[in-house]
N, C-alpha and C. Protein backbone atom coordinates (compact mmCIF):
# COMPACT_ATOMS: atom_id res chain seq x y z
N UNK A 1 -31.74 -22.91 -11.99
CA UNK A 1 -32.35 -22.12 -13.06
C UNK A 1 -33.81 -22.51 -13.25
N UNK A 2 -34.05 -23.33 -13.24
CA UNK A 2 -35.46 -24.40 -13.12
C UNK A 2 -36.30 -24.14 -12.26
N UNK A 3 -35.83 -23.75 -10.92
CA UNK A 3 -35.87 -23.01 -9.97
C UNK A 3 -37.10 -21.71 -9.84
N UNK A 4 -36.13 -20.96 -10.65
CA UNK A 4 -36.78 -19.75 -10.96
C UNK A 4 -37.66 -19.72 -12.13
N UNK A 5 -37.67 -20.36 -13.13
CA UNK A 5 -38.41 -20.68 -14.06
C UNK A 5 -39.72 -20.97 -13.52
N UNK A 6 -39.82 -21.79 -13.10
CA UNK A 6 -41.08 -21.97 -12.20
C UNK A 6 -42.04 -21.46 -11.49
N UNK A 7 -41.21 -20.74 -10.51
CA UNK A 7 -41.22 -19.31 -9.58
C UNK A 7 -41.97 -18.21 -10.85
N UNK A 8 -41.62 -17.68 -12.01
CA UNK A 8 -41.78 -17.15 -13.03
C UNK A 8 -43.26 -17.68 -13.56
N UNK A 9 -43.17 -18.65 -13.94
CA UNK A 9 -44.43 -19.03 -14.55
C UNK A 9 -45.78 -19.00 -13.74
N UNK A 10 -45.60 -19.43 -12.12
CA UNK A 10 -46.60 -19.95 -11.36
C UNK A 10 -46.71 -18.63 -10.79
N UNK A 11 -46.13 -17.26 -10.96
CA UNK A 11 -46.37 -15.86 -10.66
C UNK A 11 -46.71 -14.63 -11.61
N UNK A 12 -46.42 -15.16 -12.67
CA UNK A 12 -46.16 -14.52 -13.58
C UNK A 12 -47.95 -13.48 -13.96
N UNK A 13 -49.08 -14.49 -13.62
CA UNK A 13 -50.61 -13.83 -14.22
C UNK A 13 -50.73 -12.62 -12.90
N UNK A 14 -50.31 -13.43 -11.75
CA UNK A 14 -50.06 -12.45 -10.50
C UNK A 14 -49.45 -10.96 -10.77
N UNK A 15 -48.15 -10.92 -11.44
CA UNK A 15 -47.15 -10.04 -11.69
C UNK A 15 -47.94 -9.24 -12.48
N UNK A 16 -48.52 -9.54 -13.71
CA UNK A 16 -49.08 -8.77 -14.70
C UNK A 16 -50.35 -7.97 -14.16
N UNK A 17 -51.21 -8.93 -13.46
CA UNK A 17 -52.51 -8.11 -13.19
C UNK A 17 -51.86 -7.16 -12.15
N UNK A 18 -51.05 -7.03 -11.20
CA UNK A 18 -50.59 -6.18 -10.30
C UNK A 18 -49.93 -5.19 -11.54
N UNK A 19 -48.99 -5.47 -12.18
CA UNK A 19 -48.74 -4.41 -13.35
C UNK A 19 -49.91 -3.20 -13.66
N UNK A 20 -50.87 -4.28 -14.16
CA UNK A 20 -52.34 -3.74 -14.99
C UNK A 20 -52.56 -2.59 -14.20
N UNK A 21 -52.49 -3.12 -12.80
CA UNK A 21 -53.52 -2.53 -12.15
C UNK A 21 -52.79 -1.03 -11.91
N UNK A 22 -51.69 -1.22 -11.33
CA UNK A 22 -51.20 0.20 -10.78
C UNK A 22 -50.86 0.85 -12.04
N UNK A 23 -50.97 0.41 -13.11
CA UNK A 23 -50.51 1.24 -14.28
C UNK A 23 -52.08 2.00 -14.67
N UNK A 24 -53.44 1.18 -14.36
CA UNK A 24 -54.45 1.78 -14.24
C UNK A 24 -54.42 3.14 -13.43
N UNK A 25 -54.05 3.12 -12.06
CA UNK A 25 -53.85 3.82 -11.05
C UNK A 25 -53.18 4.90 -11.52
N UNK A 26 -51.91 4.90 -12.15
CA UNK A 26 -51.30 5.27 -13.14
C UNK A 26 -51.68 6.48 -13.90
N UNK A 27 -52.40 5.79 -14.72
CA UNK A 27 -53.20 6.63 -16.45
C UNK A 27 -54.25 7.49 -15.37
N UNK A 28 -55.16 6.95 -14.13
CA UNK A 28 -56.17 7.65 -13.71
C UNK A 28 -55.88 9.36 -12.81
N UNK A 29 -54.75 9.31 -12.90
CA UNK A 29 -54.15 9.85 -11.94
C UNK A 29 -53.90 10.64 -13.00
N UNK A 30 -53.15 10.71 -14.07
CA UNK A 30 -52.69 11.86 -15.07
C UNK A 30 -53.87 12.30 -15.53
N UNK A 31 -54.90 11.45 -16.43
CA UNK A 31 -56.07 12.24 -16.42
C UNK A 31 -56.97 12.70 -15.80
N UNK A 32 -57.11 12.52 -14.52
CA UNK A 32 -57.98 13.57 -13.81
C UNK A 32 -56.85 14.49 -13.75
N UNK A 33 -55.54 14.51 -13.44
CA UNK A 33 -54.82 16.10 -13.71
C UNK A 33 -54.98 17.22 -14.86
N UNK A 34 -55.63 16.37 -15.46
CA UNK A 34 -55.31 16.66 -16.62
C UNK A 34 -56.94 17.50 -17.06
N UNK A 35 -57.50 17.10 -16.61
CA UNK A 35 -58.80 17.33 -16.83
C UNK A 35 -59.10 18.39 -15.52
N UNK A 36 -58.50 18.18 -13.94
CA UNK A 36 -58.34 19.52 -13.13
C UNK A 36 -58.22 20.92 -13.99
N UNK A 37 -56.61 20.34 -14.34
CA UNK A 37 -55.78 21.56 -15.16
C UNK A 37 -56.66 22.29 -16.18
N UNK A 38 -57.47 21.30 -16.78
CA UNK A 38 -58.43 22.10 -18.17
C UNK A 38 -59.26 23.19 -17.39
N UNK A 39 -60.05 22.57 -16.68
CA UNK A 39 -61.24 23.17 -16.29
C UNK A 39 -61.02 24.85 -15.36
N UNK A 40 -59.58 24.65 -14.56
CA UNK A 40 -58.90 25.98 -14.13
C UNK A 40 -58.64 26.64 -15.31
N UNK A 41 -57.81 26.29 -16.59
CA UNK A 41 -57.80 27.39 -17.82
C UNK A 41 -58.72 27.60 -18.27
N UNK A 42 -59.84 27.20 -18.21
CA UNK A 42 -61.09 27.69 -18.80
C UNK A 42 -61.94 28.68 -17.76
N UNK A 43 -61.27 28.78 -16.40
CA UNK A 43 -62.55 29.73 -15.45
C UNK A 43 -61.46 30.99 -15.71
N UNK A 44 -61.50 31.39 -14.45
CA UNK A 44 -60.81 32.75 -14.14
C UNK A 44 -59.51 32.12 -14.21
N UNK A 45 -58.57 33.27 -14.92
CA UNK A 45 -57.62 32.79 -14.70
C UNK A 45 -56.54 33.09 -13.55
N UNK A 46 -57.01 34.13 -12.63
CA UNK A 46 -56.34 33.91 -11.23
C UNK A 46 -56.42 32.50 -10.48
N UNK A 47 -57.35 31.51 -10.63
CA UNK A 47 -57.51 30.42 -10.38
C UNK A 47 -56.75 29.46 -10.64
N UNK A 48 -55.72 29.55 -11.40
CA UNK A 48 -55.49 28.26 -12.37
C UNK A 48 -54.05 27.63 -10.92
N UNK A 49 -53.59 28.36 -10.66
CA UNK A 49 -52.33 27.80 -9.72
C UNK A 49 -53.70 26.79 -8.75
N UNK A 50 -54.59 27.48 -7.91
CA UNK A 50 -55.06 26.20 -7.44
C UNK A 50 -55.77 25.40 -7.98
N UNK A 51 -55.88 25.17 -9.25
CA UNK A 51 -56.48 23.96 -9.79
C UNK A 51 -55.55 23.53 -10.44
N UNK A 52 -54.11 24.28 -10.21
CA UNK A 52 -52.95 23.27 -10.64
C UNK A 52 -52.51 22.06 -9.22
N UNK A 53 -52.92 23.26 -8.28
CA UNK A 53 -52.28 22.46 -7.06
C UNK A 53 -52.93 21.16 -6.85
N UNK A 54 -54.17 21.55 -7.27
CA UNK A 54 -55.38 20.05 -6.50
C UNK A 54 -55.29 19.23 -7.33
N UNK A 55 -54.76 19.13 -9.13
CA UNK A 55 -54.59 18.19 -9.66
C UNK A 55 -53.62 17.57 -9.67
N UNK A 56 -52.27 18.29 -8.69
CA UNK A 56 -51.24 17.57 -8.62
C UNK A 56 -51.33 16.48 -7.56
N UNK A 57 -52.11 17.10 -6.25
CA UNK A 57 -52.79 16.59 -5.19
C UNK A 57 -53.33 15.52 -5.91
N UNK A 58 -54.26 15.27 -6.56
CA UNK A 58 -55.44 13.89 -7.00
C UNK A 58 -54.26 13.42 -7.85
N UNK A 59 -53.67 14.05 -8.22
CA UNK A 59 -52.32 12.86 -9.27
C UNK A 59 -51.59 11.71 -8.38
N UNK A 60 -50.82 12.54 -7.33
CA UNK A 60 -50.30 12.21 -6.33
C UNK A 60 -50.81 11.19 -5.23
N UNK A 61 -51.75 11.32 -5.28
CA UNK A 61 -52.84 10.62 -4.11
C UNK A 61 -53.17 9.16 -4.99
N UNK A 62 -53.84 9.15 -5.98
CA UNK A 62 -53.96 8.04 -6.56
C UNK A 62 -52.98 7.20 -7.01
N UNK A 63 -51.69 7.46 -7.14
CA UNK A 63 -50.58 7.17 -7.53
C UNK A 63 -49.89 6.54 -5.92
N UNK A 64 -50.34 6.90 -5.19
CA UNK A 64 -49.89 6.03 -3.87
C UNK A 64 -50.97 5.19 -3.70
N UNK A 65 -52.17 5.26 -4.00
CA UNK A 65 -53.32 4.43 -3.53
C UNK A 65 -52.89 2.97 -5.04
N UNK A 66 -52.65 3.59 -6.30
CA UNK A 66 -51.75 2.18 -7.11
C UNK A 66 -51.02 1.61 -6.45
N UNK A 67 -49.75 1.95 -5.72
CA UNK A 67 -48.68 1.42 -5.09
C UNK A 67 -49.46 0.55 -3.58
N UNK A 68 -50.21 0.86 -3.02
CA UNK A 68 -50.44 0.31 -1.76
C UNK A 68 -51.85 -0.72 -2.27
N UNK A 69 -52.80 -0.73 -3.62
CA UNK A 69 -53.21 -1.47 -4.00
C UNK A 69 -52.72 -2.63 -4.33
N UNK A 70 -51.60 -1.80 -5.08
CA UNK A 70 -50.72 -3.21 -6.23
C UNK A 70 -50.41 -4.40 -5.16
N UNK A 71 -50.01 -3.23 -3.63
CA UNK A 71 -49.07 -4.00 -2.64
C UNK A 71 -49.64 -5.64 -2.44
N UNK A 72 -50.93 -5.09 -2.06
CA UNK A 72 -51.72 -5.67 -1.19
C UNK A 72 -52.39 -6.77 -2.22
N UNK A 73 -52.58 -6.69 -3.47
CA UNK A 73 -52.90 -7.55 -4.52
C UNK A 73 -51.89 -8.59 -4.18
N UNK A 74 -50.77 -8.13 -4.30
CA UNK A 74 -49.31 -9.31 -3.87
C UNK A 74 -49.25 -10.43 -3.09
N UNK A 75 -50.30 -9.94 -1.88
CA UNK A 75 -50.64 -10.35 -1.04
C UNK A 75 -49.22 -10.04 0.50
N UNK A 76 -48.85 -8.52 0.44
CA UNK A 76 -48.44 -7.99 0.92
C UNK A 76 -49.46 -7.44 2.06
N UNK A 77 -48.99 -7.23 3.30
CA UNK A 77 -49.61 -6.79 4.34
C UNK A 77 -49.73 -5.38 4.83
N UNK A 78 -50.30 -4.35 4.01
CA UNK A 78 -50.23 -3.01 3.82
C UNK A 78 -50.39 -2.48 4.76
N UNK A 79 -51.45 -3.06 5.65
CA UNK A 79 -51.61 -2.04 7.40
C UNK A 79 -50.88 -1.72 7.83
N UNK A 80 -49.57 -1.87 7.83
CA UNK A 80 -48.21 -0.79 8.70
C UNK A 80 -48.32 0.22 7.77
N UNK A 81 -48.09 -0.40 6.04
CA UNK A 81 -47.66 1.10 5.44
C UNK A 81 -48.73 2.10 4.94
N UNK A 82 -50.25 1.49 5.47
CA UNK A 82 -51.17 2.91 5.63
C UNK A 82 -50.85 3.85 6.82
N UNK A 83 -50.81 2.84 8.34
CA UNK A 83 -50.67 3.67 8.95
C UNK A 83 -49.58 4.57 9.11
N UNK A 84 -48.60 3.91 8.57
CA UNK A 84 -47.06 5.05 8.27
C UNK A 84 -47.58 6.38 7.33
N UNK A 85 -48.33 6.10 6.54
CA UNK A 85 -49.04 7.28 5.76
C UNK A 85 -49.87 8.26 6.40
N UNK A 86 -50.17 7.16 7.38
CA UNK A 86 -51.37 8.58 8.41
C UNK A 86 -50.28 9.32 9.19
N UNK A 87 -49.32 8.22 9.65
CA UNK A 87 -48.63 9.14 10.75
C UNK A 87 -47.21 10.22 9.97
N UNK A 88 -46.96 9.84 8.68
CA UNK A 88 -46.16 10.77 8.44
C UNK A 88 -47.16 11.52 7.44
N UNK A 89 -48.16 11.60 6.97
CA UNK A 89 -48.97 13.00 6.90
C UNK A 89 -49.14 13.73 8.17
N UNK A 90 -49.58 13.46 9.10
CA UNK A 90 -49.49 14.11 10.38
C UNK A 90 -48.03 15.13 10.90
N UNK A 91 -47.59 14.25 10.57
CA UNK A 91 -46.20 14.81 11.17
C UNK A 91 -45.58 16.17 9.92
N UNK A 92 -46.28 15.47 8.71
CA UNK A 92 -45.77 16.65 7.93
C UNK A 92 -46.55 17.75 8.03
N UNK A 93 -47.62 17.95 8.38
CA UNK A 93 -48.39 18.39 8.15
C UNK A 93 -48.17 19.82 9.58
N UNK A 94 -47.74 19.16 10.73
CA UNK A 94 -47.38 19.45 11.97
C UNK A 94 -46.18 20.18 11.88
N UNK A 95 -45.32 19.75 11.06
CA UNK A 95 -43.95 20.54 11.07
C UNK A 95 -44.27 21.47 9.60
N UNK A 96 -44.83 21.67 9.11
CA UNK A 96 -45.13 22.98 8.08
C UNK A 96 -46.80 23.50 8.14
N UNK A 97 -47.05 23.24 9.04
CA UNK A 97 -48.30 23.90 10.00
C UNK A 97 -48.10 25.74 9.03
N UNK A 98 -47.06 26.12 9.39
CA UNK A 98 -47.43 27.71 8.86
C UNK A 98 -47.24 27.43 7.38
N UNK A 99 -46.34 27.10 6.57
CA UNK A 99 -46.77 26.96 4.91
C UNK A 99 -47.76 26.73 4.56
N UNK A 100 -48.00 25.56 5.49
CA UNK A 100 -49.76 25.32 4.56
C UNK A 100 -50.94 26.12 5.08
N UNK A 101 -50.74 27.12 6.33
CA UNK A 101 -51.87 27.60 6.83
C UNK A 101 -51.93 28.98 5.55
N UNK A 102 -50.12 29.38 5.05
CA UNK A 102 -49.86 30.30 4.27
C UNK A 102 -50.63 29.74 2.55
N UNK A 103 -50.69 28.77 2.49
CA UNK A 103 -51.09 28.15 1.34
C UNK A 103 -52.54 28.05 1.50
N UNK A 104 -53.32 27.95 1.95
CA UNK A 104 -54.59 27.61 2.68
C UNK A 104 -55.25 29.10 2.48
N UNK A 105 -54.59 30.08 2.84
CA UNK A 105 -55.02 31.33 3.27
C UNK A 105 -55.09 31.38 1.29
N UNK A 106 -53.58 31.43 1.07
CA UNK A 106 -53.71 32.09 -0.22
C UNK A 106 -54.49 31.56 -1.35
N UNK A 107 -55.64 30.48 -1.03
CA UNK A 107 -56.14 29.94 -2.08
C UNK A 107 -57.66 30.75 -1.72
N UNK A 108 -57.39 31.11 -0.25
CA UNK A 108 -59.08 31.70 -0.03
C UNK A 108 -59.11 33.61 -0.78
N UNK A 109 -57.61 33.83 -0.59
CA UNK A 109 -57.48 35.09 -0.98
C UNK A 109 -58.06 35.01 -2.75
N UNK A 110 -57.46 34.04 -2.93
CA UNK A 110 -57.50 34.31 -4.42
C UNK A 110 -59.30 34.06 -4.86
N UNK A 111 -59.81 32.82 -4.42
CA UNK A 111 -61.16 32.49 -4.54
C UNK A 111 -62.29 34.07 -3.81
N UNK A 112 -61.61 34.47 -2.61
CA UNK A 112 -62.72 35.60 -2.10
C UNK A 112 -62.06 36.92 -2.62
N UNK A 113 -61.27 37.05 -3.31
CA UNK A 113 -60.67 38.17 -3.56
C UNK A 113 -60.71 39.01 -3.01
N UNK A 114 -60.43 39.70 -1.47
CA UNK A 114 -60.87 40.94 -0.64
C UNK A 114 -60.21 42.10 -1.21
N UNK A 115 -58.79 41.81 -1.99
CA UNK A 115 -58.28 42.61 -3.10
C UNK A 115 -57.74 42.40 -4.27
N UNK A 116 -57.22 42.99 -4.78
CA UNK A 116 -57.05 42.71 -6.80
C UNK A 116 -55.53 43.25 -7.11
N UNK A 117 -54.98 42.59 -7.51
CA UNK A 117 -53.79 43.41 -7.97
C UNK A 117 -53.96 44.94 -8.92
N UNK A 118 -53.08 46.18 -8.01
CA UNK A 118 -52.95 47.04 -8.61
C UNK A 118 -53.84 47.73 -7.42
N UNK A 119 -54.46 46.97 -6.69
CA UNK A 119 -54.97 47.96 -5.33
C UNK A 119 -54.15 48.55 -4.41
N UNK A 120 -54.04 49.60 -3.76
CA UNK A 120 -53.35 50.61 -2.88
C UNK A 120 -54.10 49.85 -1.36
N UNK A 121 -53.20 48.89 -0.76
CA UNK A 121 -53.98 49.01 0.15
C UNK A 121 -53.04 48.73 1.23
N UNK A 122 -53.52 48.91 2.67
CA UNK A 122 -52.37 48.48 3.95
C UNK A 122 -52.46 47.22 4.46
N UNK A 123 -51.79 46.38 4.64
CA UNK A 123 -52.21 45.10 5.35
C UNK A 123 -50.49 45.22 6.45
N UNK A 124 -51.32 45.18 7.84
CA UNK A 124 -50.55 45.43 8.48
C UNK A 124 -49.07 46.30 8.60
N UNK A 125 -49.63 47.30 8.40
CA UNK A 125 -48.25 48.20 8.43
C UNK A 125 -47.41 48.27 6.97
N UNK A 126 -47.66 47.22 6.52
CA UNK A 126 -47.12 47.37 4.69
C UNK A 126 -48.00 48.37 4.27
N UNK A 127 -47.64 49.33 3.86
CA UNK A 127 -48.51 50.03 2.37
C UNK A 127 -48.08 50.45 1.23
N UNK A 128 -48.90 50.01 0.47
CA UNK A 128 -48.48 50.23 -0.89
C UNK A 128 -49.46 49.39 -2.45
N UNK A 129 -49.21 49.33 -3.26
CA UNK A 129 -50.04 48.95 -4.23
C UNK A 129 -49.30 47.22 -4.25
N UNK A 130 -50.54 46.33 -4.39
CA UNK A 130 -50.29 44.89 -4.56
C UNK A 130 -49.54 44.95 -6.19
N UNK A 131 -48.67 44.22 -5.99
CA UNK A 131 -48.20 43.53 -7.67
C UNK A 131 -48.02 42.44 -7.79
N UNK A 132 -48.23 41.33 -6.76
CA UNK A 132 -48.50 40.22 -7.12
C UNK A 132 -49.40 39.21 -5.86
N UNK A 133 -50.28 38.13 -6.03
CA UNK A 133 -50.52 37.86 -5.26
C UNK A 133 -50.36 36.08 -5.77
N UNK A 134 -49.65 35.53 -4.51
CA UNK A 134 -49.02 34.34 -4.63
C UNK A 134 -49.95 33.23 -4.26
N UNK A 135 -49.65 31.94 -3.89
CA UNK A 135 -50.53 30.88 -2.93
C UNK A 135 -50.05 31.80 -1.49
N UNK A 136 -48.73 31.52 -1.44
CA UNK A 136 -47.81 31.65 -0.20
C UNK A 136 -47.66 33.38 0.49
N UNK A 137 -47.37 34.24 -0.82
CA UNK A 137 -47.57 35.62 -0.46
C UNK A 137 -48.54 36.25 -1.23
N UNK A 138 -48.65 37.86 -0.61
CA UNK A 138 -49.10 39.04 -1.24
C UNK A 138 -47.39 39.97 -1.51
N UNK A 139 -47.82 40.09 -2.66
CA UNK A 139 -46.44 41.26 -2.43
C UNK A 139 -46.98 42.94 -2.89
N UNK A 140 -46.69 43.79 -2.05
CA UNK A 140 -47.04 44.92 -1.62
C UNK A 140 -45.81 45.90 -2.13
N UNK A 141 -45.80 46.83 -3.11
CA UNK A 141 -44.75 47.95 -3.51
C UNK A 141 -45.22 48.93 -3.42
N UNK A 142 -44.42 49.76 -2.77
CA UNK A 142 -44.46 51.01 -2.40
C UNK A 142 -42.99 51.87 -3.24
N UNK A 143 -42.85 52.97 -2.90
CA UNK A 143 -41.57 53.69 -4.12
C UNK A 143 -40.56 52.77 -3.41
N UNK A 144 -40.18 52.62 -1.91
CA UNK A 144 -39.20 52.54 -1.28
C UNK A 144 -38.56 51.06 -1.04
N UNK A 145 -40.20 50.47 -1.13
CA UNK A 145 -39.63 48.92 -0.50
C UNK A 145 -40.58 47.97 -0.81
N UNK A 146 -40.06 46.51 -1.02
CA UNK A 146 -41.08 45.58 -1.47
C UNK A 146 -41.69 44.70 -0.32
N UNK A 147 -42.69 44.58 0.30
CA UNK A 147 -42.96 43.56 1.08
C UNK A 147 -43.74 42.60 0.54
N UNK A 148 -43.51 41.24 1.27
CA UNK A 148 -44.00 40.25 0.58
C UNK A 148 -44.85 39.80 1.99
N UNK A 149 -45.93 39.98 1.95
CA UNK A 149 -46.68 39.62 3.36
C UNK A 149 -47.61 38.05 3.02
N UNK A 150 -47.38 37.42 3.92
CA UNK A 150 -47.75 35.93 4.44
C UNK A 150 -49.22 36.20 4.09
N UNK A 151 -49.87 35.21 3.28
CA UNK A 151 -51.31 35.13 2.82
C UNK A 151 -52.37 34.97 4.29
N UNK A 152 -51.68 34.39 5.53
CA UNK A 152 -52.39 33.83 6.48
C UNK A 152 -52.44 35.48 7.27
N UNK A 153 -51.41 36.44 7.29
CA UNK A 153 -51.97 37.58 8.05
C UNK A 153 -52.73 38.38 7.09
N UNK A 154 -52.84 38.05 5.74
CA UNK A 154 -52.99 39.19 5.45
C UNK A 154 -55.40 38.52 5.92
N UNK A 155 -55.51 37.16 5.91
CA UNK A 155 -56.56 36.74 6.40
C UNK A 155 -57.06 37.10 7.86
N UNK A 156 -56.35 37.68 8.82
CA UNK A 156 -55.89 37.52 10.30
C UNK A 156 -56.20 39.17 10.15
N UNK A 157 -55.47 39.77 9.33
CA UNK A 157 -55.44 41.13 9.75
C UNK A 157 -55.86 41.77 9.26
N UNK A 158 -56.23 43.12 9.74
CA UNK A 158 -57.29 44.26 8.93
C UNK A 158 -56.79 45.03 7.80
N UNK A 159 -56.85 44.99 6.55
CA UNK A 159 -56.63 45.57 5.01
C UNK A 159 -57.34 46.67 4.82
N UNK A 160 -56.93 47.86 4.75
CA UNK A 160 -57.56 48.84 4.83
C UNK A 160 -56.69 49.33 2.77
N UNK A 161 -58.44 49.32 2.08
CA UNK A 161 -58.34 49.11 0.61
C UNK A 161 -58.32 50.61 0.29
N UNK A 162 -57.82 51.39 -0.59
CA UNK A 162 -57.98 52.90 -0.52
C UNK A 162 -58.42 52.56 -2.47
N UNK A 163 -59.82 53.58 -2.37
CA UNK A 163 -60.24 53.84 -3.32
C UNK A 163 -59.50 54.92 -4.55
């Protein structure tokens, strides 16, 4: 018991400032979300999903950079588990290659707006009036049928907008 008592005491300023710290990491991470999130409800508000996305992104990101700080404060040897971070971002990144190229697209759609909801327009063989436009899709209604077309063709392919 004495043992650990010891162990406890002679670790203990260690334990706390590693606490401090990633709990810093922590708080910094919610408020820049938090402060992302404001600044999207205050522009346009077609905007706000990607300035939801990027503050979840900077939430997320700093919140692993606490954990691999704290690590390494420990005096833990973090270089495997950065590079495990490079190589399984890679790999994720590689195996949903089309979501995010679909996500990617739909943040440029929304920022360049080439169309507006409630426009009549064709994007590849869909036609019909937009009623919603997603990160991931456009969705396109016509009387008959709903298509939901991929943000990355509708970037790829020619949109013919009818006045």
């Amino acid at each position: 018991m004495n043992f650990y008592i010891q162990i406890i005491k002679e670790y203990s300023v260690q334990l706390v400032s590693v606490g401090m710290m990633f709990l810093l990491f922590l708080i910094a991470g919610q408020i820049s979300k938090r402060i992302i999130n404001h600044i999207g409800r205050s522009g346009n508000p077609s905007t706000l999903k990607i300035y939801k996305l990027i503050g979840s992104t900077v939430n997320i990101v700093l919140i692993i950079m606490g954990v691999v700080t704290s690590l390494g404060t420990m005096g833990i040897d973090v270089s495997a588990i950065v590079a495990s971070l490079g190589l399984t971002g890679f790999a994720i990144g590689f195996a949903f290659k089309d979501a995010l190229s679909n996500y990617l697209a739909g943040i440029m759609v929304i920022l360049y707006k080439p169309y507006d909801i409630g426009d009549q327009v064709n994007i590849n063989g869909c036609e019909g009036k937009i009623t919603e436009i997603d990160l991931r899709y456009t969705t396109v209604d016509n009387d008959s049928e709903i298509h939901m077309v991929p943000n990355s063709l509708c970037l790829s392919k020619t949109i013919t907008k009818k006045k």
